[in-house]
N, C-alpha and C. Protein backbone atom coordinates (compact mmCIF):
# COMPACT_ATOMS: atom_id res chain seq x y z
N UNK A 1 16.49 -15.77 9.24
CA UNK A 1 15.30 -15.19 8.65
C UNK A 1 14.19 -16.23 8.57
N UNK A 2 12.85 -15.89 8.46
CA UNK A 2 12.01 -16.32 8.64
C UNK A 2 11.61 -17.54 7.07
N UNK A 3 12.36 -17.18 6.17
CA UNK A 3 12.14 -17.53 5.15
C UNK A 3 13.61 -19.20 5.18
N UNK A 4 14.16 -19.11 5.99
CA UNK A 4 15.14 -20.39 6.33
C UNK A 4 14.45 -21.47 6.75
N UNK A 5 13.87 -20.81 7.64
CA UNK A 5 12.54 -22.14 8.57
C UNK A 5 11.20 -22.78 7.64
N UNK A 6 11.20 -22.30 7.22
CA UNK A 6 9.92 -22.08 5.84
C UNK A 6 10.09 -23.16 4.70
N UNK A 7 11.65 -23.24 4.43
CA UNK A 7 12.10 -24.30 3.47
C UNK A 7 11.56 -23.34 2.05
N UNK A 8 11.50 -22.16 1.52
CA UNK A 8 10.97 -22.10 0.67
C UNK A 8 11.59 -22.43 -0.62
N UNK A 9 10.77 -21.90 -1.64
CA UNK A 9 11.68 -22.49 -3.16
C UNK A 9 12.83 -21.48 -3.45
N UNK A 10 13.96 -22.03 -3.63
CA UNK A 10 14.96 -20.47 -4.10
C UNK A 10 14.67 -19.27 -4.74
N UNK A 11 13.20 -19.57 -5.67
CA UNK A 11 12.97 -18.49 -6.78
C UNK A 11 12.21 -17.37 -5.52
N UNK A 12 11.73 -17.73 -4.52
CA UNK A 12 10.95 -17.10 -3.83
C UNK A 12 11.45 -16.57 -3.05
N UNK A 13 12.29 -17.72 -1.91
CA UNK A 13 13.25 -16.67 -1.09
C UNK A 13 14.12 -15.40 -1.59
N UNK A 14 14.50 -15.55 -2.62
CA UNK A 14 15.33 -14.40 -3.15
C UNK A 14 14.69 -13.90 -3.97
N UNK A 15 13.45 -13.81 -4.16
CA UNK A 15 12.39 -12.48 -4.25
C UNK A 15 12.01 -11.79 -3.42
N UNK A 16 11.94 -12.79 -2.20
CA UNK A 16 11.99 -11.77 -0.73
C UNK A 16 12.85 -10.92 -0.42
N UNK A 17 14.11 -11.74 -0.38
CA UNK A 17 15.18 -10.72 -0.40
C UNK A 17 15.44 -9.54 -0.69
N UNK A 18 14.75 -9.50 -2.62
CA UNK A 18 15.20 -8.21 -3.33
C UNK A 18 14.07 -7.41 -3.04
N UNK A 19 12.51 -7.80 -2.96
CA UNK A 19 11.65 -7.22 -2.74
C UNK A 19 11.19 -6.69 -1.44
N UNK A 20 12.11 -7.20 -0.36
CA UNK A 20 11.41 -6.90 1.15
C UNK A 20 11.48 -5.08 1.46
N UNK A 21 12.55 -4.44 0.89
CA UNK A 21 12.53 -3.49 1.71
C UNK A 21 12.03 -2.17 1.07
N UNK A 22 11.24 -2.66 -0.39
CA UNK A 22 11.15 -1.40 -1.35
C UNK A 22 9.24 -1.87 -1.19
N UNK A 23 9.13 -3.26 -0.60
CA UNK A 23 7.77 -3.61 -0.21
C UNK A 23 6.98 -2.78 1.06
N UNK A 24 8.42 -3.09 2.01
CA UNK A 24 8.33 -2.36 3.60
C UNK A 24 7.61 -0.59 3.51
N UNK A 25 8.39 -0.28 2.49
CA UNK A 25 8.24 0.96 2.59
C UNK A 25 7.40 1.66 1.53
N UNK A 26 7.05 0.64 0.77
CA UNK A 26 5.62 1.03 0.27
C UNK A 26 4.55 0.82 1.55
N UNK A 27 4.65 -0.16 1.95
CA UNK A 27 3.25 -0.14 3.10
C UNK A 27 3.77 0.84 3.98
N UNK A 28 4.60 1.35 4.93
CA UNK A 28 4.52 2.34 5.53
C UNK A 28 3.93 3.35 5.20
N UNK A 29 4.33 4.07 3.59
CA UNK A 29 3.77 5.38 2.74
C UNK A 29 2.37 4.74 3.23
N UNK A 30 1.90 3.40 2.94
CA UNK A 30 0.63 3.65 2.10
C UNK A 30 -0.57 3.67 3.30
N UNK A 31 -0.02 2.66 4.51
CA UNK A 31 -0.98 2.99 5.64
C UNK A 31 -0.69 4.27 6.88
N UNK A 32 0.54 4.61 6.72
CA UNK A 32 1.46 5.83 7.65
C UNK A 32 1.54 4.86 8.52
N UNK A 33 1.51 3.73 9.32
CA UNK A 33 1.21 3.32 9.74
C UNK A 33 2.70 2.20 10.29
N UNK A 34 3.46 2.58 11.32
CA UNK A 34 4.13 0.94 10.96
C UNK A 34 3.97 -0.46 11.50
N UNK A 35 2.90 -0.50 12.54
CA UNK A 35 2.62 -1.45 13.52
C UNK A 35 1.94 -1.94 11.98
N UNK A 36 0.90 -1.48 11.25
CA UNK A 36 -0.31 -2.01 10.24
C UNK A 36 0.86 -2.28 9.09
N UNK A 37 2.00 -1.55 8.54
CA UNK A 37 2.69 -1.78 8.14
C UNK A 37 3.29 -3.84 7.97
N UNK A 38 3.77 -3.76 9.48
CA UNK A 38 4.21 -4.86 9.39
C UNK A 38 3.32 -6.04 9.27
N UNK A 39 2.17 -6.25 10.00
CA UNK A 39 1.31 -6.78 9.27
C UNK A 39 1.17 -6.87 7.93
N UNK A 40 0.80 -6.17 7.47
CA UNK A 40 0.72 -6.31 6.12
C UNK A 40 1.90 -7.26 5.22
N UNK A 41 2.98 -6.49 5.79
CA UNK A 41 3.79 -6.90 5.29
C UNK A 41 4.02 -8.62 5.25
N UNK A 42 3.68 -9.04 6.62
CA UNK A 42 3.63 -10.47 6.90
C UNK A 42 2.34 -11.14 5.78
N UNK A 43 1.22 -10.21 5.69
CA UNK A 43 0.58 -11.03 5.39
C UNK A 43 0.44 -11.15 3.64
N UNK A 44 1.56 -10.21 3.71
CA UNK A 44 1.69 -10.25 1.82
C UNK A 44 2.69 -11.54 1.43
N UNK A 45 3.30 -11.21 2.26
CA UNK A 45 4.20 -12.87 1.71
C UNK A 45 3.60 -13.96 2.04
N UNK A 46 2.94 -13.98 2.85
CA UNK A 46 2.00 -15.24 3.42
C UNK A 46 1.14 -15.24 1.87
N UNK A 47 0.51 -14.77 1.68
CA UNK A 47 -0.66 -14.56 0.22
C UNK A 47 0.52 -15.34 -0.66
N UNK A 48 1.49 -14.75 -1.14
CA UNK A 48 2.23 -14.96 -2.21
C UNK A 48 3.05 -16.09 -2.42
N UNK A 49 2.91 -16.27 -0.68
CA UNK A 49 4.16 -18.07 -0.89
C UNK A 49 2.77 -18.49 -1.50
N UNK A 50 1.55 -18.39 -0.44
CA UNK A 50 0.75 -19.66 -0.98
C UNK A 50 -0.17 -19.94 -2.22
N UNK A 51 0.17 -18.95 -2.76
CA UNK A 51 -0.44 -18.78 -4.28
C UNK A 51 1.02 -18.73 -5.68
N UNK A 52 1.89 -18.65 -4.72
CA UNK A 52 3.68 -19.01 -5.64
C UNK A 52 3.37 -19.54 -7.08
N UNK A 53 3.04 -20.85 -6.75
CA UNK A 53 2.91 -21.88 -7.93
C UNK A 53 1.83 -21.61 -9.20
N UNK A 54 0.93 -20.30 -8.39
CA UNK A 54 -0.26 -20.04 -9.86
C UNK A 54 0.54 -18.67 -10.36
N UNK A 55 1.48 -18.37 -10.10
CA UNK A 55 1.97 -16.98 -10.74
C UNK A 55 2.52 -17.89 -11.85
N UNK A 56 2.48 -16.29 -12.74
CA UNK A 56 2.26 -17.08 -14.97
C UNK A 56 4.05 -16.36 -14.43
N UNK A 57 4.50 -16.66 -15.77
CA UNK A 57 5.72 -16.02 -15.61
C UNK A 57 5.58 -14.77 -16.62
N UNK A 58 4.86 -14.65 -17.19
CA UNK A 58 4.57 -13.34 -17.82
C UNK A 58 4.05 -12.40 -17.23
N UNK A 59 3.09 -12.54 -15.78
CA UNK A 59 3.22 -11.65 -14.83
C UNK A 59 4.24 -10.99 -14.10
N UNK A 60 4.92 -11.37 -13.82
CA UNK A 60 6.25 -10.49 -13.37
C UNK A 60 5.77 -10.68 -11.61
N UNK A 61 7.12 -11.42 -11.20
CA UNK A 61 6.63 -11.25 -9.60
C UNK A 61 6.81 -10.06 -8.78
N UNK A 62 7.16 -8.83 -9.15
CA UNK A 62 7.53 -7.51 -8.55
C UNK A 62 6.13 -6.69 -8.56
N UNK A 63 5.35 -6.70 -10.27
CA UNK A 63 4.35 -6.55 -9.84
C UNK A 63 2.99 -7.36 -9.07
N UNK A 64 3.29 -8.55 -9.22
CA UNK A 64 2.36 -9.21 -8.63
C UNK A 64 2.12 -9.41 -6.96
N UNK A 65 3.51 -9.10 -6.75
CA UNK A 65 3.72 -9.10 -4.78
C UNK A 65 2.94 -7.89 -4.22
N UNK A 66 3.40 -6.43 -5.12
CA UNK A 66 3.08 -5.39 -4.83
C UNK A 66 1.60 -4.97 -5.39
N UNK A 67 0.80 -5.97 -6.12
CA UNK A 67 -0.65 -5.80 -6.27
C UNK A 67 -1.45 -6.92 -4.70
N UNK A 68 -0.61 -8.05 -4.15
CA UNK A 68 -1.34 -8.33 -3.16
C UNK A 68 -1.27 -7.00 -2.19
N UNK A 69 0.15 -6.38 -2.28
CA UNK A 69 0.09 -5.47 -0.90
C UNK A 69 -0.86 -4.68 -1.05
N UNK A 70 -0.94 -3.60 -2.39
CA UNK A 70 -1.96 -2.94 -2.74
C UNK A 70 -3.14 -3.46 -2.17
N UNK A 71 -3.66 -4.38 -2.42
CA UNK A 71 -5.23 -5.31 -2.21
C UNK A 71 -5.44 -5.13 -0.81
N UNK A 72 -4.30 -5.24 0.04
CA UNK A 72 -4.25 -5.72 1.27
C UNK A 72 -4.37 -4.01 1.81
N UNK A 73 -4.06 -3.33 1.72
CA UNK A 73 -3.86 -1.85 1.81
C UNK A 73 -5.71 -0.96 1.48
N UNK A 74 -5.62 -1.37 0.53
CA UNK A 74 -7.09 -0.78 0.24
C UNK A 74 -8.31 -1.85 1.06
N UNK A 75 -7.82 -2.83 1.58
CA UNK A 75 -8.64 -3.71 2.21
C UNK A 75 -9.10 -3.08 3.95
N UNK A 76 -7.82 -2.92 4.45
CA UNK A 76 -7.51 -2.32 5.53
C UNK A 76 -7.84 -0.93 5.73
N UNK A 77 -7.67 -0.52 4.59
CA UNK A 77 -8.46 1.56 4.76
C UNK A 77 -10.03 1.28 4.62
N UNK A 78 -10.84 0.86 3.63
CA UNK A 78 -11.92 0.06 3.90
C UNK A 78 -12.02 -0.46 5.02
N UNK A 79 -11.59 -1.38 6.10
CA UNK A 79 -12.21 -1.93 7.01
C UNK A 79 -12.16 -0.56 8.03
N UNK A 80 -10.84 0.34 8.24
CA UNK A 80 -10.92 1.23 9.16
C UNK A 80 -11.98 2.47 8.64
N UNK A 81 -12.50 2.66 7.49
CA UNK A 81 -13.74 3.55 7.56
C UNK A 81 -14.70 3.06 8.00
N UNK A 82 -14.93 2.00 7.99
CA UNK A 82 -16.38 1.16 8.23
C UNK A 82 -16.00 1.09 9.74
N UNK A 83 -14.97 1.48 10.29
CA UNK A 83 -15.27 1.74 12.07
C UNK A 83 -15.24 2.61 12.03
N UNK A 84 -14.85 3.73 11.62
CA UNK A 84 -15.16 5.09 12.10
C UNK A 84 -16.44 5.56 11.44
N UNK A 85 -17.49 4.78 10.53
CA UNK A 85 -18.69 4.66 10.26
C UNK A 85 -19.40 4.40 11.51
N UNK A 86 -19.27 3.72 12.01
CA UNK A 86 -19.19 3.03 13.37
C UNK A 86 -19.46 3.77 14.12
N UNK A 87 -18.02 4.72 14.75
CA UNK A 87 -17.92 5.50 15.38
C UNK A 87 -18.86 6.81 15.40
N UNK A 88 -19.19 6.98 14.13
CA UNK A 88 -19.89 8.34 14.03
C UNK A 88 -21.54 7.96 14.18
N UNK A 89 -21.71 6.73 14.15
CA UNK A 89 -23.29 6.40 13.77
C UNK A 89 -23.20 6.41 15.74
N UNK A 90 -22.51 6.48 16.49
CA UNK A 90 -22.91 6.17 17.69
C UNK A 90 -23.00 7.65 18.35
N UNK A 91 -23.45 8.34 17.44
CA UNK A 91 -23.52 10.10 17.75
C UNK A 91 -22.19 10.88 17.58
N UNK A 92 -21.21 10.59 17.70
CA UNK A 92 -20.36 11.84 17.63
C UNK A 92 -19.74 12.02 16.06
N UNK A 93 -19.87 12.81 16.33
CA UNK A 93 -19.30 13.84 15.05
C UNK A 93 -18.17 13.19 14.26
N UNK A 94 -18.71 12.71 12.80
CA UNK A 94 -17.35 12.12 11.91
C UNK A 94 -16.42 11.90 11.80
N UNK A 95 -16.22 14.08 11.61
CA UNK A 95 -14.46 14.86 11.66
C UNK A 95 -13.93 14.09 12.78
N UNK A 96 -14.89 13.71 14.00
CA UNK A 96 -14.05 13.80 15.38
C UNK A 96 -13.55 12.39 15.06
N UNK A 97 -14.63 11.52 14.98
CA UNK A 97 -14.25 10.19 14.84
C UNK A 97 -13.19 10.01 13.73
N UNK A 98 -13.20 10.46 12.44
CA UNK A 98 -11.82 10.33 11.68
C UNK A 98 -10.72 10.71 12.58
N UNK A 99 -10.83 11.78 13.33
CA UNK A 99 -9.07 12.71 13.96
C UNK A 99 -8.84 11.33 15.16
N UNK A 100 -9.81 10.80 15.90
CA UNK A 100 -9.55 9.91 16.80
C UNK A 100 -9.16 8.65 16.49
N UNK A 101 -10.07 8.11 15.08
CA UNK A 101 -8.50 7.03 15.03
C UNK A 101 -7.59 7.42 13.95
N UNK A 102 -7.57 8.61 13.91
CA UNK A 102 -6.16 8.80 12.87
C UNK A 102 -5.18 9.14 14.41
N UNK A 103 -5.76 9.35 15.12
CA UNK A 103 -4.77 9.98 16.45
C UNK A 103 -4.27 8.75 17.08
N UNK A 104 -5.04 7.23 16.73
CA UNK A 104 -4.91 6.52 17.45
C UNK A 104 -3.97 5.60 16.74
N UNK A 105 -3.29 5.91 15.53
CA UNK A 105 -2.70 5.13 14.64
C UNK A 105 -2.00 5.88 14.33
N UNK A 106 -1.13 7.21 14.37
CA UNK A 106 -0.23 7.80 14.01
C UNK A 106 0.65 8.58 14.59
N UNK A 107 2.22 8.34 14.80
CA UNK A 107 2.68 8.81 15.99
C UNK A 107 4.34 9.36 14.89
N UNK A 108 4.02 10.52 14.56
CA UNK A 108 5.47 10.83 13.66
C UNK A 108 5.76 12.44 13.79
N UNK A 109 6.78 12.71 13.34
CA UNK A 109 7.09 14.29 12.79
C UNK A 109 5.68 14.83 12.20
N UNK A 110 5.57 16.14 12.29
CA UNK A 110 4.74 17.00 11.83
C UNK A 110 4.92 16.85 10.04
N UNK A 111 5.81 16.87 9.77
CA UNK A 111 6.44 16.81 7.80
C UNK A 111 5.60 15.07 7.49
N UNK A 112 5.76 14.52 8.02
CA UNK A 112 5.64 13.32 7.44
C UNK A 112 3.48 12.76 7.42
N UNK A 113 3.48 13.45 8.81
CA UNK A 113 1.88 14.15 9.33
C UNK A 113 1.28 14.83 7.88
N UNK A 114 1.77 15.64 7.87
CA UNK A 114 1.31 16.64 6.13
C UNK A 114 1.27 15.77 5.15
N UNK A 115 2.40 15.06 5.02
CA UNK A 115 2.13 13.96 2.95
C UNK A 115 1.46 12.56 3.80
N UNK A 116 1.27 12.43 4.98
CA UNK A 116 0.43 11.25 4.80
C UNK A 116 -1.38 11.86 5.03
N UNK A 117 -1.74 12.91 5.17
CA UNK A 117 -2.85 13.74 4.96
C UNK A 117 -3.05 14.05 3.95
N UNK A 118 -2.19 14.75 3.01
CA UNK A 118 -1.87 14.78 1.88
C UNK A 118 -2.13 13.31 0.81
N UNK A 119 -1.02 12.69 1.18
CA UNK A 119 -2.12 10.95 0.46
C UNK A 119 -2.98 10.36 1.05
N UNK A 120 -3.46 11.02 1.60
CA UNK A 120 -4.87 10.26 2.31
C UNK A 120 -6.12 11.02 1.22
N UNK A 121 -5.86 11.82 0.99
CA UNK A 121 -6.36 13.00 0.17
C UNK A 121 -6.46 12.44 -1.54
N UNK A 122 -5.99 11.80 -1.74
CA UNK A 122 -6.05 11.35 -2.95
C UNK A 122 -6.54 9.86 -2.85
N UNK A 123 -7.44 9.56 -4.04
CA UNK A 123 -8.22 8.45 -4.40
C UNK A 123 -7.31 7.34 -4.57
N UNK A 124 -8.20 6.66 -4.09
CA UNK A 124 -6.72 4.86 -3.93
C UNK A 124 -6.22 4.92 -5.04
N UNK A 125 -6.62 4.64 -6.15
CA UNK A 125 -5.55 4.25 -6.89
C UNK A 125 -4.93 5.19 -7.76
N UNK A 126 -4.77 6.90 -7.32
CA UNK A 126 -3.72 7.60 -7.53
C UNK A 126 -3.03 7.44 -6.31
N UNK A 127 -3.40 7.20 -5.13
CA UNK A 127 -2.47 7.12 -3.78
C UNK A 127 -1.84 5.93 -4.12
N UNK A 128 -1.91 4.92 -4.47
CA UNK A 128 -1.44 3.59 -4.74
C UNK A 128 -0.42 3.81 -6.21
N UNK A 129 -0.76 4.50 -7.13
CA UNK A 129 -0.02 4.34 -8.38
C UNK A 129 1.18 5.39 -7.95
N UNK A 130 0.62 6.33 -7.08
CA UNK A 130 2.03 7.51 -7.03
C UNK A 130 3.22 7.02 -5.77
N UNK A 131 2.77 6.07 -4.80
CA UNK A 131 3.62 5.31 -3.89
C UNK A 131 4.54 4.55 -4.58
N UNK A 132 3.75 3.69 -5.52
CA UNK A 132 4.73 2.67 -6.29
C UNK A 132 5.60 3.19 -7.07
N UNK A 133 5.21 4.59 -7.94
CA UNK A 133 6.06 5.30 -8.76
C UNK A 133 6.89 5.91 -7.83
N UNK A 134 6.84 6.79 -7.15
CA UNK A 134 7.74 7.86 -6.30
C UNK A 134 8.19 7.22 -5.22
N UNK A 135 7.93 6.13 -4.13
CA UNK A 135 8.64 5.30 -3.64
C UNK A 135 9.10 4.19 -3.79
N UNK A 136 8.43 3.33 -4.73
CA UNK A 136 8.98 2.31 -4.56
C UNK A 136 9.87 1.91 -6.51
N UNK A 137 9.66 2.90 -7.07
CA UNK A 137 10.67 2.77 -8.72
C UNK A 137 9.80 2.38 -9.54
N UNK A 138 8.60 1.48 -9.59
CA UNK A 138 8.30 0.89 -10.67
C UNK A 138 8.16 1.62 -11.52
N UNK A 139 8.16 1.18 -12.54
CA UNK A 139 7.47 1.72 -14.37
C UNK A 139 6.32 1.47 -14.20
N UNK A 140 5.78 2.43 -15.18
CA UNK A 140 4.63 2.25 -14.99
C UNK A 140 3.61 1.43 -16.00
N UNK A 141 4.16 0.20 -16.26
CA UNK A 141 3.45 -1.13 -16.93
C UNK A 141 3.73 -1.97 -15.81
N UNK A 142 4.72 -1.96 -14.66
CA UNK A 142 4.33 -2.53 -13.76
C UNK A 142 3.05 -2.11 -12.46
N UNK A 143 3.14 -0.76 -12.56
CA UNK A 143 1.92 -0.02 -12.10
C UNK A 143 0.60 -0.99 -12.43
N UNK A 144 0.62 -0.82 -14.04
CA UNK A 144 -0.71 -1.34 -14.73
C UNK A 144 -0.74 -2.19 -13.99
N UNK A 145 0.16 -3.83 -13.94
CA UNK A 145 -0.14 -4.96 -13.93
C UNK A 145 -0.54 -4.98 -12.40
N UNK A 146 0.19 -4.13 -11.63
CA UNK A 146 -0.24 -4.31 -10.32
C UNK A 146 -1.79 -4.28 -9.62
N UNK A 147 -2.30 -2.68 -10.23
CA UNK A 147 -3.07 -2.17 -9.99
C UNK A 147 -4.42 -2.87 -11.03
N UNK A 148 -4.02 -3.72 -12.27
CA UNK A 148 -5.25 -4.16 -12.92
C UNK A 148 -5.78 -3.28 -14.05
N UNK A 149 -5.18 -2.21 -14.68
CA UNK A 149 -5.07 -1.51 -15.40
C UNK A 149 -4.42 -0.87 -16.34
N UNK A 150 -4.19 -0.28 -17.42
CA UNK A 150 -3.66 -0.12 -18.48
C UNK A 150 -2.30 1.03 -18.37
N UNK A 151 -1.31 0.91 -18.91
CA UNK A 151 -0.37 1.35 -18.65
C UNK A 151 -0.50 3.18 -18.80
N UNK A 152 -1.34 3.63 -19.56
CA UNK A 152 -1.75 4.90 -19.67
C UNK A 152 -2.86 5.20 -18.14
N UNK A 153 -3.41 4.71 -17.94
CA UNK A 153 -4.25 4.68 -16.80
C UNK A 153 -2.91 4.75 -15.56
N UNK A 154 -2.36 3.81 -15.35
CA UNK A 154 -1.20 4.52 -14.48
C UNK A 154 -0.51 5.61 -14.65
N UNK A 155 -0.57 5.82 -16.08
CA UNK A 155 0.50 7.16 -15.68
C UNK A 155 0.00 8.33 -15.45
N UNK A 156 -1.95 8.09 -15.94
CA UNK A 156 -2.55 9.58 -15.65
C UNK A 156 -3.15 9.60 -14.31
N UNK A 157 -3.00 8.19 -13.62
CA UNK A 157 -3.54 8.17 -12.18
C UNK A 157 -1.96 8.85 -11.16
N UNK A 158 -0.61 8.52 -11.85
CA UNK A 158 0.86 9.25 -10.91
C UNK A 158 0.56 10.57 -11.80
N UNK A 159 0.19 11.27 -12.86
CA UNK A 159 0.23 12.12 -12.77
C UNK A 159 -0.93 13.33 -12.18
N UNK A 160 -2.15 12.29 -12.35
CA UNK A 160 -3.40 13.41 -11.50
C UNK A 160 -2.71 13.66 -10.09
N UNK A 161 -2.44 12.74 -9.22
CA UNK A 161 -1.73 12.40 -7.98
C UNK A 161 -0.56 13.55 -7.77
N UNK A 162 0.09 13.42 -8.56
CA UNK A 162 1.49 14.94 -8.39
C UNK A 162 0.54 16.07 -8.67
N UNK A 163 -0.50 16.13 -9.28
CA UNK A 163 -0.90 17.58 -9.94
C UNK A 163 -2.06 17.53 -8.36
N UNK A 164 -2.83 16.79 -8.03
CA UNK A 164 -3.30 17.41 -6.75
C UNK A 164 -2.68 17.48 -5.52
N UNK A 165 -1.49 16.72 -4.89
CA UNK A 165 -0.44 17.01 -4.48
C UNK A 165 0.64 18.46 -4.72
N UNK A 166 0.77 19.12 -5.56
CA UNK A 166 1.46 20.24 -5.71
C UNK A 166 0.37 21.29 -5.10
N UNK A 167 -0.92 20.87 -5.95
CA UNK A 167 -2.56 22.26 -5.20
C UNK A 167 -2.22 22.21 -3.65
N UNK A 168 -1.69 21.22 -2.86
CA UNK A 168 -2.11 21.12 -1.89
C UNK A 168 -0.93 21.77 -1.20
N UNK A 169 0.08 22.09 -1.50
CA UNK A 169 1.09 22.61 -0.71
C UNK A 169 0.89 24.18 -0.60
């Protein structure tokens, strides 16, 4: 593993460990995406080795890994509107330019097509608070800490998120 060559500190490598695959699959949910996925994924541990030593220990490193991914996630949907801003300022039609690079970045089952339209549909940080809750386990005071907000604020951002999610089926 990549984390052998690295020499890292024990507390870290085996945060990777426990955190890699409930991380993985938050970024899949969160970009549909798995090529952008893995990226991300690389570049969240990259962020986190090299900022390791300023994490408090009262932050909690589960939420703190999964607030770079978050960052990194809402960074990346931001940069891809601002090309299909792009795209549409060069005359063609928005809708078209959204369906063309959503066509150009998404290759799955029709079911999985629907809830990632479906969370695309909801505002980042109910799309972000209801991933972490419904895929990836956290509580939701790790929500807060992730997302930068108060533990009631997460739970009414996973619950607005299920309640416009159910309208939509």
């Amino acid at each position: 593993m990549a984390s052998q060559r690295l020499n890292l500190p024990p507390p870290f490598e085996e945060a990777m460990k426990t955190l890699e695959r409930d991380l993985m699959r938050f970024l899949v949910r969160s970009t549909g995406d798995r090529e952008d996925s893995l990226d991300l994924f690389q570049e969240t541990w990259l962020r986190a080795y090299r900022a390791y030593t300023r994490l408090r220990s009262e932050d909690g490193l589960r939420p703190w890994v999964f607030s770079i991914a978050a960052n990194l996630c809402r960074n990346r949907a931001r940069d891809r509107a601002r090309r299909a801003r792009v795209i549409a300022a060069d005359g063609r039609d928005p809708v078209a330019a959204a369906e063309l690079c959503a066509a150009a970045t998404h290759d799955s089952p029709e079911a999985a097509i629907t809830l990632k339209r479906a969370l695309r549909a909801l505002p980042g940080k109910q799309g972000r608070a209801f991933l972490m809750r419904k895929f990836a386990g956290f509580e939701y005071h790790e929500i807060a800490s992730a997302l930068d907000c108060s533990p009631q604020s997460a739970r009414a951002s996973v619950y607005q998120a299920l309640k416009k999610l159910k309208m939509l089926r």
